[in-house]
Protein backbone atom coordinates (compact mmCIF):
# COMPACT_ATOMS: atom_id res chain seq x y z
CA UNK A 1 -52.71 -23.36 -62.37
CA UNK A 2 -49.18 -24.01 -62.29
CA UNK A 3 -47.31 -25.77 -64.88
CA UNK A 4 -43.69 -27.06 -64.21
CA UNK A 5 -42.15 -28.62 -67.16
CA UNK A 6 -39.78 -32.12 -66.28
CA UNK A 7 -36.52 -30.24 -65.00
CA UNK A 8 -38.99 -29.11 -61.93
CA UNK A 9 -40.52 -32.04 -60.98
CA UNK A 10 -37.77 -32.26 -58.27
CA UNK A 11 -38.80 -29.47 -56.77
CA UNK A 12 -39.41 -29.56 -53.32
CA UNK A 13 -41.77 -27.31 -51.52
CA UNK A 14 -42.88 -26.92 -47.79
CA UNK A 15 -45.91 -25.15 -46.06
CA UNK A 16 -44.41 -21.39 -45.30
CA UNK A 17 -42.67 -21.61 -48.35
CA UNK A 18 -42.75 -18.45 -50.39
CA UNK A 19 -43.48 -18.99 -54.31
CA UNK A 20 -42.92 -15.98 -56.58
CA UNK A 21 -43.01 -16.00 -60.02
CA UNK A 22 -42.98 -13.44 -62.99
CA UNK A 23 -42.38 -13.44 -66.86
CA UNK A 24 -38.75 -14.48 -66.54
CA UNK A 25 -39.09 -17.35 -63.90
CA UNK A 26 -40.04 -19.15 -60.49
CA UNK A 27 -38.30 -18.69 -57.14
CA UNK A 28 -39.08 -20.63 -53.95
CA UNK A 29 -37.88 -19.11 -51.03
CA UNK A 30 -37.96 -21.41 -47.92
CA UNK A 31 -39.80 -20.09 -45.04
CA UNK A 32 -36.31 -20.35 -42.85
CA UNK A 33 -34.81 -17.52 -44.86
CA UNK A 34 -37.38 -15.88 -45.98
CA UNK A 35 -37.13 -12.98 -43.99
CA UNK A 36 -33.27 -12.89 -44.90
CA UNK A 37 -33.97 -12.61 -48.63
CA UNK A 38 -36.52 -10.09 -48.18
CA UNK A 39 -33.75 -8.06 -46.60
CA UNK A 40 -31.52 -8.13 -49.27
CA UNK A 41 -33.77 -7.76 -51.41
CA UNK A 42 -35.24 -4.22 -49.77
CA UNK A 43 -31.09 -3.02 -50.04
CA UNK A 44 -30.80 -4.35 -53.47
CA UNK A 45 -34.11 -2.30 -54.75
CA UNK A 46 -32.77 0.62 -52.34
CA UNK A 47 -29.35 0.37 -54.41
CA UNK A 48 -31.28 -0.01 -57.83
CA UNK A 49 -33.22 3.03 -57.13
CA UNK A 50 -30.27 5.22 -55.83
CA UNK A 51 -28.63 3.96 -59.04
CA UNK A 52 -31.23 5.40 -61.21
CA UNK A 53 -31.65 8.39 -59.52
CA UNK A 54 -28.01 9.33 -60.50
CA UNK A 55 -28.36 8.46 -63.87
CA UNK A 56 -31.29 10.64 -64.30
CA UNK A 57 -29.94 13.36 -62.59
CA UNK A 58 -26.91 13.66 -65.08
CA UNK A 59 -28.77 14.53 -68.22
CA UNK A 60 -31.15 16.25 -66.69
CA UNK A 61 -34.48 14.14 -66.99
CA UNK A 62 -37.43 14.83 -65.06
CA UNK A 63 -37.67 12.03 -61.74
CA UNK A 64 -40.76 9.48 -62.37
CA UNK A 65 -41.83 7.35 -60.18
CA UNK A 66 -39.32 4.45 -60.75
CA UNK A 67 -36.51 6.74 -59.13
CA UNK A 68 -38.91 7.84 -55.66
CA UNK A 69 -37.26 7.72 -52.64
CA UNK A 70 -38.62 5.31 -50.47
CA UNK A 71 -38.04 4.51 -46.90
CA UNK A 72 -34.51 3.69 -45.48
CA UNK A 73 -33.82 0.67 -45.49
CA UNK A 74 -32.98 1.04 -41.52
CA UNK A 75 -36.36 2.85 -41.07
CA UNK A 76 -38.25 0.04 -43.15
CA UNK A 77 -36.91 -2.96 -41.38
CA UNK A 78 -37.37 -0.92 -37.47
CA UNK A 79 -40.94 -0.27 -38.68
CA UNK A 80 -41.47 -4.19 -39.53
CA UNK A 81 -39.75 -5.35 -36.37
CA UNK A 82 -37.20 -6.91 -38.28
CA UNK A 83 -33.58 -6.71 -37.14
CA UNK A 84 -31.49 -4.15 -39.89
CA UNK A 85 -28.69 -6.58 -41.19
CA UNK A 86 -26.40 -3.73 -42.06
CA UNK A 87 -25.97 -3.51 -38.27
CA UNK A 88 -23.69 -6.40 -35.74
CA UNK A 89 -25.65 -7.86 -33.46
């Protein structure tokens, strides 16, 4: 169940809306740029990562999981037919 306290009630959401929500807050996404936002955010976790791998790498700690490699983000959008933003069209 969700609960929205009064600054939400104005809220608007559509069918094909994305909702996602965690410990720190809500975020609609509407379906028109949904595909958009997941782009960014696929770079911004590819930057994150890339960021923490260097900072590990300095001191010397052992790589966990949180600094894996993961696909390109060129690879990742060509794989899931999505255009790659970094790239004019």
């Amino acid at each position: 169940m969700l609960r929205l306290c009064r600054w939400y009630r104005s809220l608007h959401t559509h069918p094909g809306d994305i909702v996602v929500a965690d410990m720190d807050g809500v975020v609609v996404v509407p379906r028109r740029v949904a595909v958009r936002v997941g782009q960014i955010a696929y770079q911004e976790l590819v930057d994150d990562i890339e960021g923490r791998r260097a900072l590990y790498k300095e001191p010397g700690l052992p790589m966990d999981d949180t600094v894996r490699i993961r696909e390109a983000p060129d690879v990742f959008f060509e794989r899931l037919g999505l255009p790659d933003p970094n790239t004019s069209q």
